[in-house]
PDB file of N, CA and C in Angstrom:
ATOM      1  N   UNK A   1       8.180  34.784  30.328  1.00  0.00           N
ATOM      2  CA  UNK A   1       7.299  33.657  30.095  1.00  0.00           C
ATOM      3  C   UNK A   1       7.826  32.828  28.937  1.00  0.00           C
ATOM      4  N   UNK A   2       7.521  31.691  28.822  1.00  0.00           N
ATOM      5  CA  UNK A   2       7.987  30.605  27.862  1.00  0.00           C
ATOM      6  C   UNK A   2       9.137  29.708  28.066  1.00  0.00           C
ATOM      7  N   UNK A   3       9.178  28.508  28.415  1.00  0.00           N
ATOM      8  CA  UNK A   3      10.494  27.982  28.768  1.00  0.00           C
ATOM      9  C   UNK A   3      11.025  27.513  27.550  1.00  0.00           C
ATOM     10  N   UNK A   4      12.463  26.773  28.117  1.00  0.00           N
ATOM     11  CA  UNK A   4      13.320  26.406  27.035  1.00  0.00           C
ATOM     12  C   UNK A   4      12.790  25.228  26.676  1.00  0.00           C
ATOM     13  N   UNK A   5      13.487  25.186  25.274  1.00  0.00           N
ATOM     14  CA  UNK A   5      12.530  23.909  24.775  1.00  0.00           C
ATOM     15  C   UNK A   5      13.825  22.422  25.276  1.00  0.00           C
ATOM     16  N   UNK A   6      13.374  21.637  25.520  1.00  0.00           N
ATOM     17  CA  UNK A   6      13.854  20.348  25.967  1.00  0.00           C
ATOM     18  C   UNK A   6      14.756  19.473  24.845  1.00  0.00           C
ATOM     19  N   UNK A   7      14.027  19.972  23.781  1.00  0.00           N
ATOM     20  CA  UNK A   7      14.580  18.933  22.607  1.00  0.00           C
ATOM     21  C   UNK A   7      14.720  20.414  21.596  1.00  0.00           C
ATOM     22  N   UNK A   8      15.927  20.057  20.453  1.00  0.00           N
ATOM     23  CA  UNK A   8      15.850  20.984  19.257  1.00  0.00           C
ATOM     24  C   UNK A   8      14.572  20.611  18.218  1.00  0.00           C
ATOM     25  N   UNK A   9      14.429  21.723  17.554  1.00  0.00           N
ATOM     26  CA  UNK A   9      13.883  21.513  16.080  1.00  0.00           C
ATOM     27  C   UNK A   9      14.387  20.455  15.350  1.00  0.00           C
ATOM     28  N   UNK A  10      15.519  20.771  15.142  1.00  0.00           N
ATOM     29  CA  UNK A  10      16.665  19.976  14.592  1.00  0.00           C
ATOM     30  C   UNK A  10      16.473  18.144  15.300  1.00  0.00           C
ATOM     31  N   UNK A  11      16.328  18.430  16.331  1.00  0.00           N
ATOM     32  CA  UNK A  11      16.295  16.806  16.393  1.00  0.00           C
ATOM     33  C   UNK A  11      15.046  16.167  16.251  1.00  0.00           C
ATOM     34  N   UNK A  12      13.968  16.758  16.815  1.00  0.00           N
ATOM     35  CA  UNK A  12      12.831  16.654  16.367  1.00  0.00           C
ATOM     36  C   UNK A  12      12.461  15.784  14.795  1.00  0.00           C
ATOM     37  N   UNK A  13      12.942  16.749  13.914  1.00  0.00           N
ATOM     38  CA  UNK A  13      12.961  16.831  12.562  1.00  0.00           C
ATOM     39  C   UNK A  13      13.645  15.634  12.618  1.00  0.00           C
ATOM     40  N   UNK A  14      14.599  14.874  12.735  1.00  0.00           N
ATOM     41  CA  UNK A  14      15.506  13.835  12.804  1.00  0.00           C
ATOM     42  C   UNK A  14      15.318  13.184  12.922  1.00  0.00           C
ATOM     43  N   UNK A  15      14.297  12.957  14.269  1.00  0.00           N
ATOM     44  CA  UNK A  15      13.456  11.617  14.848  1.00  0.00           C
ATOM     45  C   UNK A  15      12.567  11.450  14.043  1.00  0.00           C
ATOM     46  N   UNK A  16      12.244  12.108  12.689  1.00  0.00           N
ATOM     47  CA  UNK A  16      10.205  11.808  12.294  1.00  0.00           C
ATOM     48  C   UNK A  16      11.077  11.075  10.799  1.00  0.00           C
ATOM     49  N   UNK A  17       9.628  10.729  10.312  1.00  0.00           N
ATOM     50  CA  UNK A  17       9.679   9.845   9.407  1.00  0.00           C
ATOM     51  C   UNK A  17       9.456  11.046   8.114  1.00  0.00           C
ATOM     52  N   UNK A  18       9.580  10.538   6.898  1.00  0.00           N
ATOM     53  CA  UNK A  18       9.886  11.854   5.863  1.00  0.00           C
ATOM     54  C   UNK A  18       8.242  12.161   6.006  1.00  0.00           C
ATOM     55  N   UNK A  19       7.434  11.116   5.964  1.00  0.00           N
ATOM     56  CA  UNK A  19       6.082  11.099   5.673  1.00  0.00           C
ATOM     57  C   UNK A  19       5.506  12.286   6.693  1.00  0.00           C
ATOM     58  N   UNK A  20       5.556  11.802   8.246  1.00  0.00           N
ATOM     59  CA  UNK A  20       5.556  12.901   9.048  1.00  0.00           C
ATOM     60  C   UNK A  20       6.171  14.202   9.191  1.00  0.00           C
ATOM     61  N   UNK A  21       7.277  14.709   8.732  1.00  0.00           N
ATOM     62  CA  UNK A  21       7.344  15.951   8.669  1.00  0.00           C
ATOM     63  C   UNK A  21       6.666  16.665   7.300  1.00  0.00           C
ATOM     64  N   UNK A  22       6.356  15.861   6.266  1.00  0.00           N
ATOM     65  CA  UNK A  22       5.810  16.536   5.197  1.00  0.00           C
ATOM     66  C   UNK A  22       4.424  16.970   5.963  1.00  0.00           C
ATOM     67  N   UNK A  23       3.945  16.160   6.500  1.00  0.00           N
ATOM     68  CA  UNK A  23       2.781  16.296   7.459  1.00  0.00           C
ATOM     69  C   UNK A  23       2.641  17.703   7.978  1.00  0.00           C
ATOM     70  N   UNK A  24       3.486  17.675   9.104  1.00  0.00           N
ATOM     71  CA  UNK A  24       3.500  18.753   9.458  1.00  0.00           C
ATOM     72  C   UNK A  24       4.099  20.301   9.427  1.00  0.00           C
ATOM     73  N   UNK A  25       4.842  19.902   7.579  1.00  0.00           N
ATOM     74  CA  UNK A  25       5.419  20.732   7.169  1.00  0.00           C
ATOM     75  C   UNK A  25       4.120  21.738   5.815  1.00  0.00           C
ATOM     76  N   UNK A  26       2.986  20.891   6.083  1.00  0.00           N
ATOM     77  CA  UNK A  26       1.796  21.669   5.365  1.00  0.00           C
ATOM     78  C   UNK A  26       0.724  21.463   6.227  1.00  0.00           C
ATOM     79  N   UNK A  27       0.972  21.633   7.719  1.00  0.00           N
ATOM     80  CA  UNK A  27      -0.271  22.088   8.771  1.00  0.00           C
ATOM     81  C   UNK A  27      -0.693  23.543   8.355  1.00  0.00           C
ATOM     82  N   UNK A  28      -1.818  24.042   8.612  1.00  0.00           N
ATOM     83  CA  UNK A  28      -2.070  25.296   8.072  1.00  0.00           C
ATOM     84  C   UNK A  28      -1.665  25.950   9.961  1.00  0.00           C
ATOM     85  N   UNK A  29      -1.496  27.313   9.897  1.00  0.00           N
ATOM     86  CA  UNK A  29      -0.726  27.890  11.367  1.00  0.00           C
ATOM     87  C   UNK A  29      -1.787  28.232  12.267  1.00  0.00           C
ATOM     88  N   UNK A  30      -3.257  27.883  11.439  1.00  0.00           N
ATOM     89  CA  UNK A  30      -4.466  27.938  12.594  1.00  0.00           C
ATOM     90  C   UNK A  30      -5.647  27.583  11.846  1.00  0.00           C
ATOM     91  N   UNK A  31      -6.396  27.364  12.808  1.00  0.00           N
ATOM     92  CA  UNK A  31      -7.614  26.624  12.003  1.00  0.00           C
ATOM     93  C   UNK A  31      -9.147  27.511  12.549  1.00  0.00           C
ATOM     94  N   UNK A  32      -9.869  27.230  11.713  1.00  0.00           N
ATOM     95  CA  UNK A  32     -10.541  28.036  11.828  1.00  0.00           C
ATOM     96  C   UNK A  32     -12.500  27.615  11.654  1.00  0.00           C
ATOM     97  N   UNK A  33     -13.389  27.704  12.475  1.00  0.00           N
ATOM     98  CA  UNK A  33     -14.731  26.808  12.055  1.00  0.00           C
ATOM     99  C   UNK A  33     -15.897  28.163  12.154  1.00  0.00           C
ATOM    100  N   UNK A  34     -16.833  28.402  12.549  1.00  0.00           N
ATOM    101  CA  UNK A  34     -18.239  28.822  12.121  1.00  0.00           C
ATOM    102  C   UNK A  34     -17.841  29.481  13.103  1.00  0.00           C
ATOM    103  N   UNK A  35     -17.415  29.428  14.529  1.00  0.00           N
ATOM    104  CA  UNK A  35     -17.674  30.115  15.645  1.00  0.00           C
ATOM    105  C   UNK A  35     -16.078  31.009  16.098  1.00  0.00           C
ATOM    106  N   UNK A  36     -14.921  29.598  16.142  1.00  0.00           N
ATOM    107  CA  UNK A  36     -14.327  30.282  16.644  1.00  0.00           C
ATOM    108  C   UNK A  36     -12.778  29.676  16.003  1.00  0.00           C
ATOM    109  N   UNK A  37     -11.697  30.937  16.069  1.00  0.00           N
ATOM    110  CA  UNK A  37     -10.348  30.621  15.349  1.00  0.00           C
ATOM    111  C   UNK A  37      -9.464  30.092  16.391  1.00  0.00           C
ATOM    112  N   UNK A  38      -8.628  29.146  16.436  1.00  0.00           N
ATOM    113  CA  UNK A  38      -7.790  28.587  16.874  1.00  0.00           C
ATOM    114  C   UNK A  38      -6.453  28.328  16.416  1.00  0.00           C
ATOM    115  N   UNK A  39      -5.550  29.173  17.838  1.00  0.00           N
ATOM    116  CA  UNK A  39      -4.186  29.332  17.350  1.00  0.00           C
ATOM    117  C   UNK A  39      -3.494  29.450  18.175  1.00  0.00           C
ATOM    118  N   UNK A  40      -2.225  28.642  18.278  1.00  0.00           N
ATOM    119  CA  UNK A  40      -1.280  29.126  19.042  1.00  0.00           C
ATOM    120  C   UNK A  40      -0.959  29.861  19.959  1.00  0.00           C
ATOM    121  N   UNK A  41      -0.511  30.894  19.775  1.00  0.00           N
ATOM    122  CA  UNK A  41      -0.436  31.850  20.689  1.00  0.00           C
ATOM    123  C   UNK A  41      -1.552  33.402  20.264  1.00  0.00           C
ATOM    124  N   UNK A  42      -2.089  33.513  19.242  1.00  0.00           N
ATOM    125  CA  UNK A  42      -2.875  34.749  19.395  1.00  0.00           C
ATOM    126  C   UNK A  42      -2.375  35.377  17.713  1.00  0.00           C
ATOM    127  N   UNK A  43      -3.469  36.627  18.106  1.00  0.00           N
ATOM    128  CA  UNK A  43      -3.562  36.903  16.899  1.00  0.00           C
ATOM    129  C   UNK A  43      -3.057  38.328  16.568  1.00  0.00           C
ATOM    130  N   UNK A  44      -2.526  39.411  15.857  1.00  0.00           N
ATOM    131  CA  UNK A  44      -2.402  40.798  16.014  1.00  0.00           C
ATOM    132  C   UNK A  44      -3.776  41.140  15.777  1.00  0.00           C
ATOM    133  N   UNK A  45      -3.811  42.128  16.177  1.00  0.00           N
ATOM    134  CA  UNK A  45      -5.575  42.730  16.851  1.00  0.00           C
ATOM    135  C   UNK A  45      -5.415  43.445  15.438  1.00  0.00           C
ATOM    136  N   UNK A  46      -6.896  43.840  15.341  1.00  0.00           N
ATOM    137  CA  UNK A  46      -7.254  44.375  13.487  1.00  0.00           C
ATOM    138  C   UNK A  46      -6.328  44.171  12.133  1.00  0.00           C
ATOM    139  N   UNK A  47      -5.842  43.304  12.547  1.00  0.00           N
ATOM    140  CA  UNK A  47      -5.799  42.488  11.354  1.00  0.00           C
ATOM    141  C   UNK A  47      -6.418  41.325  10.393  1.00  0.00           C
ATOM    142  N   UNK A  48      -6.581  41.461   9.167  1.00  0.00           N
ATOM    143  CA  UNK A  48      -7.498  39.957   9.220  1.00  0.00           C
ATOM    144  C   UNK A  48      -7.001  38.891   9.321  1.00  0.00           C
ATOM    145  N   UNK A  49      -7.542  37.841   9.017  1.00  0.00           N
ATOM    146  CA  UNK A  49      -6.996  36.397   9.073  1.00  0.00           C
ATOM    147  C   UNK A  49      -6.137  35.988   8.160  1.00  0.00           C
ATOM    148  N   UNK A  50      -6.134  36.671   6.901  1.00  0.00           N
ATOM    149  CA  UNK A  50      -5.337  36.078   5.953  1.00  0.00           C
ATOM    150  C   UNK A  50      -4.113  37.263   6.009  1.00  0.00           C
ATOM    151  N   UNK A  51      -4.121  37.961   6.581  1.00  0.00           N
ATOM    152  CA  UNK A  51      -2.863  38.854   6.823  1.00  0.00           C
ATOM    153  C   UNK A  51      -2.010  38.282   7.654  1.00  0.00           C
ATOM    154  N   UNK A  52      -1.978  37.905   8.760  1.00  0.00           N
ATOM    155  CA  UNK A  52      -1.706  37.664  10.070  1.00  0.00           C
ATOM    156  C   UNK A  52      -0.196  36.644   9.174  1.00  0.00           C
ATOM    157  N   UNK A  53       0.794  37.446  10.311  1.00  0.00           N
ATOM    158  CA  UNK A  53       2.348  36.645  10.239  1.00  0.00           C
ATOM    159  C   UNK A  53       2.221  35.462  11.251  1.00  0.00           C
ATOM    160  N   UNK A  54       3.089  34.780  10.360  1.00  0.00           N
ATOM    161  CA  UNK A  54       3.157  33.406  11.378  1.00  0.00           C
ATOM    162  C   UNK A  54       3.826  33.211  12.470  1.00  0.00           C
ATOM    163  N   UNK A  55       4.534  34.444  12.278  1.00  0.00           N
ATOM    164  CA  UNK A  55       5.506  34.733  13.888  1.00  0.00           C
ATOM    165  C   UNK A  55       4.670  35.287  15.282  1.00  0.00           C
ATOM    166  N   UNK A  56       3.479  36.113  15.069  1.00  0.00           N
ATOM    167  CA  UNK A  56       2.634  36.707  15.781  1.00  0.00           C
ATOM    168  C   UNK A  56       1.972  35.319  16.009  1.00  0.00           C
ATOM    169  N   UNK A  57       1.346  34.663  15.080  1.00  0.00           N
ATOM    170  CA  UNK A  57       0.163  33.134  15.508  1.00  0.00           C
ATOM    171  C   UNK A  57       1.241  32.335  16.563  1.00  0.00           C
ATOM    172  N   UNK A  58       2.450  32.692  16.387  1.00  0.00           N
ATOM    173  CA  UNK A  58       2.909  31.342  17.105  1.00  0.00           C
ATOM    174  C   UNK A  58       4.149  31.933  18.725  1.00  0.00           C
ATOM    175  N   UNK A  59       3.629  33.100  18.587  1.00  0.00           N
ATOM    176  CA  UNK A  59       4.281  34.211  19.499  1.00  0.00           C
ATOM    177  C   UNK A  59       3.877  35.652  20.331  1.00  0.00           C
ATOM    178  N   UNK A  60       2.853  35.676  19.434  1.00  0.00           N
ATOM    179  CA  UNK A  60       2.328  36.997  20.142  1.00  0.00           C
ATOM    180  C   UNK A  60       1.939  36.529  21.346  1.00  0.00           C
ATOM    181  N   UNK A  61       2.250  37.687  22.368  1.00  0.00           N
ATOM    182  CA  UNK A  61       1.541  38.115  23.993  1.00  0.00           C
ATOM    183  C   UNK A  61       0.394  38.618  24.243  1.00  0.00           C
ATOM    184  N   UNK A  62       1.124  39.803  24.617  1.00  0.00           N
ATOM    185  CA  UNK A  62       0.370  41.523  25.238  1.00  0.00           C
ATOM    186  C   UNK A  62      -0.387  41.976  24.198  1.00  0.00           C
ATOM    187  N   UNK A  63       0.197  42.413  22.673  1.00  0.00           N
ATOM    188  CA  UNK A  63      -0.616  43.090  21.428  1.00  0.00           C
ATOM    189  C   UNK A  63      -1.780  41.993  21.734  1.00  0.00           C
ATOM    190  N   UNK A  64      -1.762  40.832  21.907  1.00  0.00           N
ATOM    191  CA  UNK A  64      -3.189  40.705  21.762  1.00  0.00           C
ATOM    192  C   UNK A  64      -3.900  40.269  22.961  1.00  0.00           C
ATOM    193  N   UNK A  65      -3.544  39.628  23.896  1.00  0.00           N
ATOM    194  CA  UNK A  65      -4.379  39.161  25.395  1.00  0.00           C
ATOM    195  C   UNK A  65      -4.878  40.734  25.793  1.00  0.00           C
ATOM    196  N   UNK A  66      -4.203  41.728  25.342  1.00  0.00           N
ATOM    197  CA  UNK A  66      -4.717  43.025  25.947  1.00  0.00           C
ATOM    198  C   UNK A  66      -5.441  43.759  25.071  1.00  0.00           C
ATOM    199  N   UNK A  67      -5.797  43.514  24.196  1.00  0.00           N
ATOM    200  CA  UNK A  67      -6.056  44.163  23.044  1.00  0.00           C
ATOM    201  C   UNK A  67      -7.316  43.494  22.073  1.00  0.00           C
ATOM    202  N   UNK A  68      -8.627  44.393  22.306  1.00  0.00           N
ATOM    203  CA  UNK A  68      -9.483  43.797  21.286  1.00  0.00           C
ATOM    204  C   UNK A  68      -8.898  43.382  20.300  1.00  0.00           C
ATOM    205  N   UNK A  69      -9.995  42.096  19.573  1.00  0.00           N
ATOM    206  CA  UNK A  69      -9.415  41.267  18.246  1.00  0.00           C
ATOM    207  C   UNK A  69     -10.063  41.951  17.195  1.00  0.00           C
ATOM    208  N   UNK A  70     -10.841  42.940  17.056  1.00  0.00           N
ATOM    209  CA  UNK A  70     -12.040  43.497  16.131  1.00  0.00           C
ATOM    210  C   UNK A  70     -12.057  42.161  15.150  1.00  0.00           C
ATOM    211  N   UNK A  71     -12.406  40.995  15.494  1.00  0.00           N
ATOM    212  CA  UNK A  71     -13.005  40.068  14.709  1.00  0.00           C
ATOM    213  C   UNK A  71     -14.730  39.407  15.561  1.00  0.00           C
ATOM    214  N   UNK A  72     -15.196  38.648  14.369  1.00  0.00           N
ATOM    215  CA  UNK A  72     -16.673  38.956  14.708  1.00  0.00           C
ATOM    216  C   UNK A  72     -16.807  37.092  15.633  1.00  0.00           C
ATOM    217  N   UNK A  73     -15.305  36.257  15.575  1.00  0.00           N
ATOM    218  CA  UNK A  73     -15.138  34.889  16.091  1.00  0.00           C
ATOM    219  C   UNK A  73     -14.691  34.772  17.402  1.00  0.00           C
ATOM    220  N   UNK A  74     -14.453  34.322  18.240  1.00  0.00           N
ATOM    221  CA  UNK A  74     -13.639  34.187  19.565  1.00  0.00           C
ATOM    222  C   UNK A  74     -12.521  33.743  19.471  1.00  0.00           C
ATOM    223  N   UNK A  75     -11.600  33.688  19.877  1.00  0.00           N
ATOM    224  CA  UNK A  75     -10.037  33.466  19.540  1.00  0.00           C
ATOM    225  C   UNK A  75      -9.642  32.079  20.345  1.00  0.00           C
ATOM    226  N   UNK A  76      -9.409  30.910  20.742  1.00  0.00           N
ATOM    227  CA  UNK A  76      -8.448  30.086  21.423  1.00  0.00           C
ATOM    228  C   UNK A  76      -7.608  30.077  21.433  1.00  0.00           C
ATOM    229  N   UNK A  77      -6.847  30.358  22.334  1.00  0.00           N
ATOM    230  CA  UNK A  77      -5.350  30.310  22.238  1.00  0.00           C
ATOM    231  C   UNK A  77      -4.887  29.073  23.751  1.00  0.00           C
ATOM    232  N   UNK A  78      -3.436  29.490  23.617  1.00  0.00           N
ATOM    233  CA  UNK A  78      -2.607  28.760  24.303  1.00  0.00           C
ATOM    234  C   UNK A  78      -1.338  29.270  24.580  1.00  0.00           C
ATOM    235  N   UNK A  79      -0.246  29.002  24.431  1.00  0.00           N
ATOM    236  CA  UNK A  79       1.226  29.560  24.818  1.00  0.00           C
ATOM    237  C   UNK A  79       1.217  31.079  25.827  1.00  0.00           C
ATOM    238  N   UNK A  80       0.530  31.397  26.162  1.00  0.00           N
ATOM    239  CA  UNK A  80       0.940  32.231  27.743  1.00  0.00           C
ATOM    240  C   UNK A  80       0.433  31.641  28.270  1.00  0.00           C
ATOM    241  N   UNK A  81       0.600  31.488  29.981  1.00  0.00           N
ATOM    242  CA  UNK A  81       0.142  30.412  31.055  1.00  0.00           C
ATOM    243  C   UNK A  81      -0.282  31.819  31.865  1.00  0.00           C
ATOM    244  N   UNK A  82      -1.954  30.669  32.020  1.00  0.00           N
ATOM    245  CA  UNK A  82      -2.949  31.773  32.985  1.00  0.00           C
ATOM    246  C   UNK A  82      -2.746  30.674  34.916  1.00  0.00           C
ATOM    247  N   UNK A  83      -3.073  30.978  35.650  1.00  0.00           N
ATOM    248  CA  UNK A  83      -3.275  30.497  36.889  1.00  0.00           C
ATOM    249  C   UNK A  83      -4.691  29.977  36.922  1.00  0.00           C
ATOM    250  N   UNK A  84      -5.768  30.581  36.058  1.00  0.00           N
ATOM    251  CA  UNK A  84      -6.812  29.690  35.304  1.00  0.00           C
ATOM    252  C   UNK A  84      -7.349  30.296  34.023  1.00  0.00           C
ATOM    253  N   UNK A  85      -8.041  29.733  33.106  1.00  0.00           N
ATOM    254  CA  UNK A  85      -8.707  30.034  31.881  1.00  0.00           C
ATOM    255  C   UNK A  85      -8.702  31.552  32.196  1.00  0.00           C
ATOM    256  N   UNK A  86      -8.458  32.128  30.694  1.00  0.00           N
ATOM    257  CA  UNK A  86      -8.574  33.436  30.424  1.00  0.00           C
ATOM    258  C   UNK A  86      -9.698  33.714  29.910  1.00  0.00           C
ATOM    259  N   UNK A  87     -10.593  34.098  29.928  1.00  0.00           N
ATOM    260  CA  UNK A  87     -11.899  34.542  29.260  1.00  0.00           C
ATOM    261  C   UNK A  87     -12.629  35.878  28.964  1.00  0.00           C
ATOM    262  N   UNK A  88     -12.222  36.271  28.072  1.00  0.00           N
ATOM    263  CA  UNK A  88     -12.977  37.642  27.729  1.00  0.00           C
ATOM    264  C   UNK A  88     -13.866  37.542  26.414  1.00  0.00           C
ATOM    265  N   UNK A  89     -14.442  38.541  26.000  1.00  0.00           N
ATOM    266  CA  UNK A  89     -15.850  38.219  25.009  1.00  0.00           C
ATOM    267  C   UNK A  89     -15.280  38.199  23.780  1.00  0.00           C
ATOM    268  N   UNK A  90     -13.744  38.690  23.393  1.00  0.00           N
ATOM    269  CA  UNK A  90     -13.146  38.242  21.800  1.00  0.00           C
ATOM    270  C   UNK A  90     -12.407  36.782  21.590  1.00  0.00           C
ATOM    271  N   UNK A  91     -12.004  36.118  23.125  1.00  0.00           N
ATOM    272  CA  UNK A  91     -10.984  35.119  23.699  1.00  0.00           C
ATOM    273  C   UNK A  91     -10.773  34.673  24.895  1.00  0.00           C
ATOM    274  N   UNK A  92     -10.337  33.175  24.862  1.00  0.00           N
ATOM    275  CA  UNK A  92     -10.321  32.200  25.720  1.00  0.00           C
ATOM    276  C   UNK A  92      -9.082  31.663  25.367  1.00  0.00           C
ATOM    277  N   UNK A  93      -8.188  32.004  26.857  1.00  0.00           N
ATOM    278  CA  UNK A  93      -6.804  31.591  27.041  1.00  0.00           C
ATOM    279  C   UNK A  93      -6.674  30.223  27.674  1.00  0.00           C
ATOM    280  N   UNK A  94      -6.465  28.779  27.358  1.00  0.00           N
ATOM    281  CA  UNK A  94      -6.487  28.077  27.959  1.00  0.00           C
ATOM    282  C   UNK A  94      -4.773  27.281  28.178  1.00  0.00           C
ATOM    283  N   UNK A  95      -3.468  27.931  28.808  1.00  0.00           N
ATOM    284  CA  UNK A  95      -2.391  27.950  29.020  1.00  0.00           C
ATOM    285  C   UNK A  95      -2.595  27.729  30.519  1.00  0.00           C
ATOM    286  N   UNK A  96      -2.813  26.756  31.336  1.00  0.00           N
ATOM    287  CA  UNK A  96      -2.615  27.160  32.313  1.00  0.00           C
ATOM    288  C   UNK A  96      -1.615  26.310  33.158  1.00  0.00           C
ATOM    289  N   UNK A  97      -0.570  26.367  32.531  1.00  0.00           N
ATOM    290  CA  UNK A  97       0.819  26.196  33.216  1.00  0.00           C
ATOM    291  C   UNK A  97       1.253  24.622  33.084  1.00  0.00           C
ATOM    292  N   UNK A  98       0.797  23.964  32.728  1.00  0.00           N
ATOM    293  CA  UNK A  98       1.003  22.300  32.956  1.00  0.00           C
ATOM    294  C   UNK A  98       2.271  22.465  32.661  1.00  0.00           C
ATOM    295  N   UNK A  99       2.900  23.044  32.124  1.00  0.00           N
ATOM    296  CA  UNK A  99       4.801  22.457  32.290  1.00  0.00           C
ATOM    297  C   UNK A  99       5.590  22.922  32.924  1.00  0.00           C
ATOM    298  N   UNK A 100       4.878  23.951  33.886  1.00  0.00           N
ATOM    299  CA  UNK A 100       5.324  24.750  35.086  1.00  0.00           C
ATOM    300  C   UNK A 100       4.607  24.042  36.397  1.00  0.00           C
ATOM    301  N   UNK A 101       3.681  23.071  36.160  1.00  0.00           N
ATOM    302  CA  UNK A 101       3.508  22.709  37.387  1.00  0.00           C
ATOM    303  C   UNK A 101       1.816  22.747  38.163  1.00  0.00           C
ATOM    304  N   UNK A 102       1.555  23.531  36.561  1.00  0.00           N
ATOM    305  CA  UNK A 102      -0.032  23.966  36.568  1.00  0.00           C
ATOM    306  C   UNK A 102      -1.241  22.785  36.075  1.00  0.00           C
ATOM    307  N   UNK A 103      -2.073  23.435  36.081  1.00  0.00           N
ATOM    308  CA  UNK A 103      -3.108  22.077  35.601  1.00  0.00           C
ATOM    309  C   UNK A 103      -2.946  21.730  33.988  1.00  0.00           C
ATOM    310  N   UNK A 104      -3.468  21.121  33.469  1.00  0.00           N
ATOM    311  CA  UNK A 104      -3.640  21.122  32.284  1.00  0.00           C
ATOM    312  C   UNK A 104      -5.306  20.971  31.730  1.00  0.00           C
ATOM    313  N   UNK A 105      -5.935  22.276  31.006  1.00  0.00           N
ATOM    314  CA  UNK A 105      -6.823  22.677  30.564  1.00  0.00           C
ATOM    315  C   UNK A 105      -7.555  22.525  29.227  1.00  0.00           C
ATOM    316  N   UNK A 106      -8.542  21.820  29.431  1.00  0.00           N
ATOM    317  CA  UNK A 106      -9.041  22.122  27.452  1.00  0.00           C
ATOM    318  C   UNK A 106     -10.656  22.617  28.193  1.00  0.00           C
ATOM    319  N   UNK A 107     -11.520  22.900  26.979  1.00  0.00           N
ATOM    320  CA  UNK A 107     -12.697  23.635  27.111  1.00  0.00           C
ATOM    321  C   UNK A 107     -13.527  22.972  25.914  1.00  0.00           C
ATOM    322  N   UNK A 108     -15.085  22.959  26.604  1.00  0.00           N
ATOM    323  CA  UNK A 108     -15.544  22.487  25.627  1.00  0.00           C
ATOM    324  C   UNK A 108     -16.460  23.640  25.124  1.00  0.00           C
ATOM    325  N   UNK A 109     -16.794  23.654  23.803  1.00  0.00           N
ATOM    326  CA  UNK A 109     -17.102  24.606  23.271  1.00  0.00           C
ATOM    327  C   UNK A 109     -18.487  24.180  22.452  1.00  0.00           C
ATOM    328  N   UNK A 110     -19.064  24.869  22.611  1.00  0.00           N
ATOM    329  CA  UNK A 110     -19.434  26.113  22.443  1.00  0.00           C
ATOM    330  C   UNK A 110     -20.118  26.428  24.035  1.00  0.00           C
ATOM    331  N   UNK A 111     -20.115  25.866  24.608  1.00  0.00           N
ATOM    332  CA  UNK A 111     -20.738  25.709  26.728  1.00  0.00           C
ATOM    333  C   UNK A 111     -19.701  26.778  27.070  1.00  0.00           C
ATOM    334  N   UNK A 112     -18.680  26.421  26.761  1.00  0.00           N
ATOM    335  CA  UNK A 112     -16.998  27.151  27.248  1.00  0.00           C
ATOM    336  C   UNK A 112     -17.098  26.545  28.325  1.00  0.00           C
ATOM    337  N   UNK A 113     -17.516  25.027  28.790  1.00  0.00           N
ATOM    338  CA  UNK A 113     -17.179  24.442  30.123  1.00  0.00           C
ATOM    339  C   UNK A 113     -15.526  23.876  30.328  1.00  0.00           C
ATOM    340  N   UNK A 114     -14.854  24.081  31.271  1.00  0.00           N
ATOM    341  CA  UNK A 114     -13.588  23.765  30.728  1.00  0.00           C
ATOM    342  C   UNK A 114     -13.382  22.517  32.077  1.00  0.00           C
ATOM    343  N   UNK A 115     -12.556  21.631  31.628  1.00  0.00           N
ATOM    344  CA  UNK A 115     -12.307  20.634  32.074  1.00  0.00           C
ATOM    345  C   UNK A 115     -10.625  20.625  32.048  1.00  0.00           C
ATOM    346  N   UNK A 116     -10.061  20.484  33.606  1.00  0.00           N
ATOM    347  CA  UNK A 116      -9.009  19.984  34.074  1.00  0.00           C
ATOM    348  C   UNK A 116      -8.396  18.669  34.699  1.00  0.00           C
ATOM    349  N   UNK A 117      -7.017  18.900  34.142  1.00  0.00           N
ATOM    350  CA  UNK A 117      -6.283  17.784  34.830  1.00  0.00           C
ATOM    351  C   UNK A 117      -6.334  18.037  36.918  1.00  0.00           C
ATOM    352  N   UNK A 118      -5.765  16.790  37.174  1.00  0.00           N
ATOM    353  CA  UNK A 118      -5.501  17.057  38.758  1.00  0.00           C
ATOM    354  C   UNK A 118      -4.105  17.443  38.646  1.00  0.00           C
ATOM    355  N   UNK A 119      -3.709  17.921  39.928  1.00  0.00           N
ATOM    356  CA  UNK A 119      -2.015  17.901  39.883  1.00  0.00           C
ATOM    357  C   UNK A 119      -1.394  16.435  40.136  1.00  0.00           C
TER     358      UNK A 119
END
């Protein structure tokens, strides 16, 4: 799972303005509100929030889509691609393939009604 990326880091970084990468060179690696944490790809399971490596937020799989979060928030994620929304009572996977060909998914929250693209 995960395709190749299209463009480098490196060029990326190249194309932005200094202003914009300072930008997004102090994004925090997930954000977080009253209900529920939002991140990337997931979280390592019993760990807390301020532990958590930034390689796991922006990479983890299996340790966590399979794996209670023992946190008391719901998780959002993204970067694994479901065939539709993932939903279990710690997390809501909303990956569902748009750069493979899949729909493209967001959810509204706190309903968890989720709303798609067409193909």
């Amino acid at each position: 799972l995960g395709g190749e990326p299209f463009v480098s880091h490196t060029q990326v970084a190249h194309a932005l303005s200094q202003k914009h990468r300072d930008f997004y060179a102090n994004l925090r690696w997930y954000y977080e509100d009253r209900y529920y944490i939002y991140v990337h790809a997931g979280i390592r399971p019993g760990v807390p929030m301020f532990r958590q490596e930034r390689h796991d937020l922006a990479w983890i799989r299996d340790d966590f889509i399979f794996s209670p979060t023992g946190l008391s928030k719901k998780v959002v994620f993204g970067h694994t691609p479901f065939a539709r929304p993932f939903v279990k009572e710690d997390k809501i996977g909303v990956d569902t393939g748009a750069i493979y060909g899949g729909v493209l998914t967001a959810v509204q929250l706190p309903e968890e009604i989720f709303i798609q693209s067409h193909r």
